[in-house]
Protein backbone atom coordinates (compact mmCIF):
# COMPACT_ATOMS: atom_id res chain seq x y z
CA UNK A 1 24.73 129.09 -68.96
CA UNK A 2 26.71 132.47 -70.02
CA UNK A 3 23.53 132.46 -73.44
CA UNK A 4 20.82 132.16 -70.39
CA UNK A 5 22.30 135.13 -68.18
CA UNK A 6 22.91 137.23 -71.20
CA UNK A 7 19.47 136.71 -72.38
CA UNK A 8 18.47 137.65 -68.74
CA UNK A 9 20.33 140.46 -68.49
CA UNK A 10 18.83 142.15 -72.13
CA UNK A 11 15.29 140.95 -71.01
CA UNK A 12 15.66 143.16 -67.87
CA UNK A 13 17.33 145.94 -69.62
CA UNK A 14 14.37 146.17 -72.40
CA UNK A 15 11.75 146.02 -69.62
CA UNK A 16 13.54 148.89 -67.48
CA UNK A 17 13.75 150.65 -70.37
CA UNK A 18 10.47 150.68 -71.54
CA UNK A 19 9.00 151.40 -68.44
CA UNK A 20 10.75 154.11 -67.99
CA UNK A 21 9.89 155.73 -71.70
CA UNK A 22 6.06 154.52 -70.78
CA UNK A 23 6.42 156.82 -66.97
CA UNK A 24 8.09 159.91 -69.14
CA UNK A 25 5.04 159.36 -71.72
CA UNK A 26 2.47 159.45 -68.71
CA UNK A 27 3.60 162.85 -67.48
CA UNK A 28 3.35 164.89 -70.49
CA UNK A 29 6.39 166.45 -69.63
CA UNK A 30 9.38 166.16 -71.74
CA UNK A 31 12.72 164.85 -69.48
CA UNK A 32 15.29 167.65 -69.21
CA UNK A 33 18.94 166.60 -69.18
CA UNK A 34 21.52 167.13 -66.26
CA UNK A 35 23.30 170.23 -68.26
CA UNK A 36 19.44 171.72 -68.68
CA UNK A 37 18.93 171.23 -64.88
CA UNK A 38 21.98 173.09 -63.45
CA UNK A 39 21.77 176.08 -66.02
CA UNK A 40 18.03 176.51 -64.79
CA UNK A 41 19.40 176.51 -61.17
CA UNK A 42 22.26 178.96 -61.96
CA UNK A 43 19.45 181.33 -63.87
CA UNK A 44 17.50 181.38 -60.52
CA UNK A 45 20.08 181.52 -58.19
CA UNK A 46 21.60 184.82 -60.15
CA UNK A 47 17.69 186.25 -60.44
CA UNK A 48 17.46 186.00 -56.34
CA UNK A 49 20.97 187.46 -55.95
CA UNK A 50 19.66 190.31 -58.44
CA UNK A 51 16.26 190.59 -56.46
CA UNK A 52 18.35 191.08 -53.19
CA UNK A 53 20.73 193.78 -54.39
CA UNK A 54 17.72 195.77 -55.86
CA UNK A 55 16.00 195.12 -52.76
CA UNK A 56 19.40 196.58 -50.67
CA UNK A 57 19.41 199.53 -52.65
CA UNK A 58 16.02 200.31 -52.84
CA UNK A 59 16.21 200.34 -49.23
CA UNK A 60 19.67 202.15 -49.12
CA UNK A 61 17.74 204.80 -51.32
CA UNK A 62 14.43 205.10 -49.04
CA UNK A 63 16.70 205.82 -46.07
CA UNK A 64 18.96 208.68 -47.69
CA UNK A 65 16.52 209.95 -49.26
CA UNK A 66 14.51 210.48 -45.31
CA UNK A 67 18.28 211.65 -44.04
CA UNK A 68 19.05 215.29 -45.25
CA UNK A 69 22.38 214.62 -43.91
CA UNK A 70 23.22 211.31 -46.16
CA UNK A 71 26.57 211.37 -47.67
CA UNK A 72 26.51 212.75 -51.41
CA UNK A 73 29.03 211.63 -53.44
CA UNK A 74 29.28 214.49 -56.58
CA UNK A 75 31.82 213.19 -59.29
CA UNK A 76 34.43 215.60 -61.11
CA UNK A 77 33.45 213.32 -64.15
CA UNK A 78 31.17 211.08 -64.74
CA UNK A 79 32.21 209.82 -68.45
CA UNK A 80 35.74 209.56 -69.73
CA UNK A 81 36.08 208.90 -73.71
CA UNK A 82 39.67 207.48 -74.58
CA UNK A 83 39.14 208.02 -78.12
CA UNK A 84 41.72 205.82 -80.26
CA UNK A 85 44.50 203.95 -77.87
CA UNK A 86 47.29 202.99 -79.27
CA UNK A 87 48.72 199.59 -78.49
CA UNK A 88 50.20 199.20 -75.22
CA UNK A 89 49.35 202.68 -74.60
CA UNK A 90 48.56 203.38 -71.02
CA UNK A 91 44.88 203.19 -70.26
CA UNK A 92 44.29 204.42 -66.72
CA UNK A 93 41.96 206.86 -66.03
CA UNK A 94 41.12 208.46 -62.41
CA UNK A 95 37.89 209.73 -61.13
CA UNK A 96 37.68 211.76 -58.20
CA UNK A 97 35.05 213.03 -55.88
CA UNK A 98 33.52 214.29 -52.74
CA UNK A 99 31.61 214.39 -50.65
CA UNK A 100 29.24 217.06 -50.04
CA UNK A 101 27.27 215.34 -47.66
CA UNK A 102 27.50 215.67 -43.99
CA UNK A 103 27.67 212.31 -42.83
CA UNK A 104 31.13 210.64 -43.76
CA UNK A 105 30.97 208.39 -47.03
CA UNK A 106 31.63 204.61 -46.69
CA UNK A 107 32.70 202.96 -49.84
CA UNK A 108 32.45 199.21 -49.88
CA UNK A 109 31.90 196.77 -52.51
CA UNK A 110 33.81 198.83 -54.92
CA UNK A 111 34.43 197.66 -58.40
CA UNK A 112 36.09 197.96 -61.82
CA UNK A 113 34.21 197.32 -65.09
């Protein structure tokens, strides 16, 4: 009895199997694995999240660039070079600015790199 459901159970496992290489064969199309899958949906969730922001600015741009009173912010500095740091040297740098604008100047979304 145990020989007959064994030899069952590999029966039905070679005929899944092969169907499923013969369906894969029929499309032309080789299968992508799981990992292959979500790093193609992380690519093209980051290129929409890229197209948006360039999208926000370019529309942040067109409308100061139509307001002569936009906020301008004008930097002291733009570039600071360190040159060599020793270790645990302190490695804080601040830049200011202003703004020259006459509409007040609303910093959000501010970041290090």
């Amino acid at each position: 009895m145990r020989k007959l459901i064994l030899s069952l159970a590999v029966v039905a496992f070679v005929s899944f199997s092969l169907s499923a290489q013969v369906s894969n064969s029929e499309k032309n199309v080789p299968a992508k694995s799981v990992e292959q899958q979500s790093i193609e949906k992380k690519k093209k969730a980051e290129q929409q999240k890229l197209e948006k922001q360039r999208l926000a600015n370019k529309q942040a741009q067109n409308s100061q660039a139509n307001n002569p009173n936009a906020p301008i912010a004008t930097f002291d500095k733009l570039v600071h070079d360190y040159g060599t740091i020793e270790q645990y040297a302190d490695g804080n740098c601040e830049f200011k600015f202003t703004n020259t604008g006459k509409e007040p100047l609303i910093l959000s979304n501010v970041r290090s790199s």
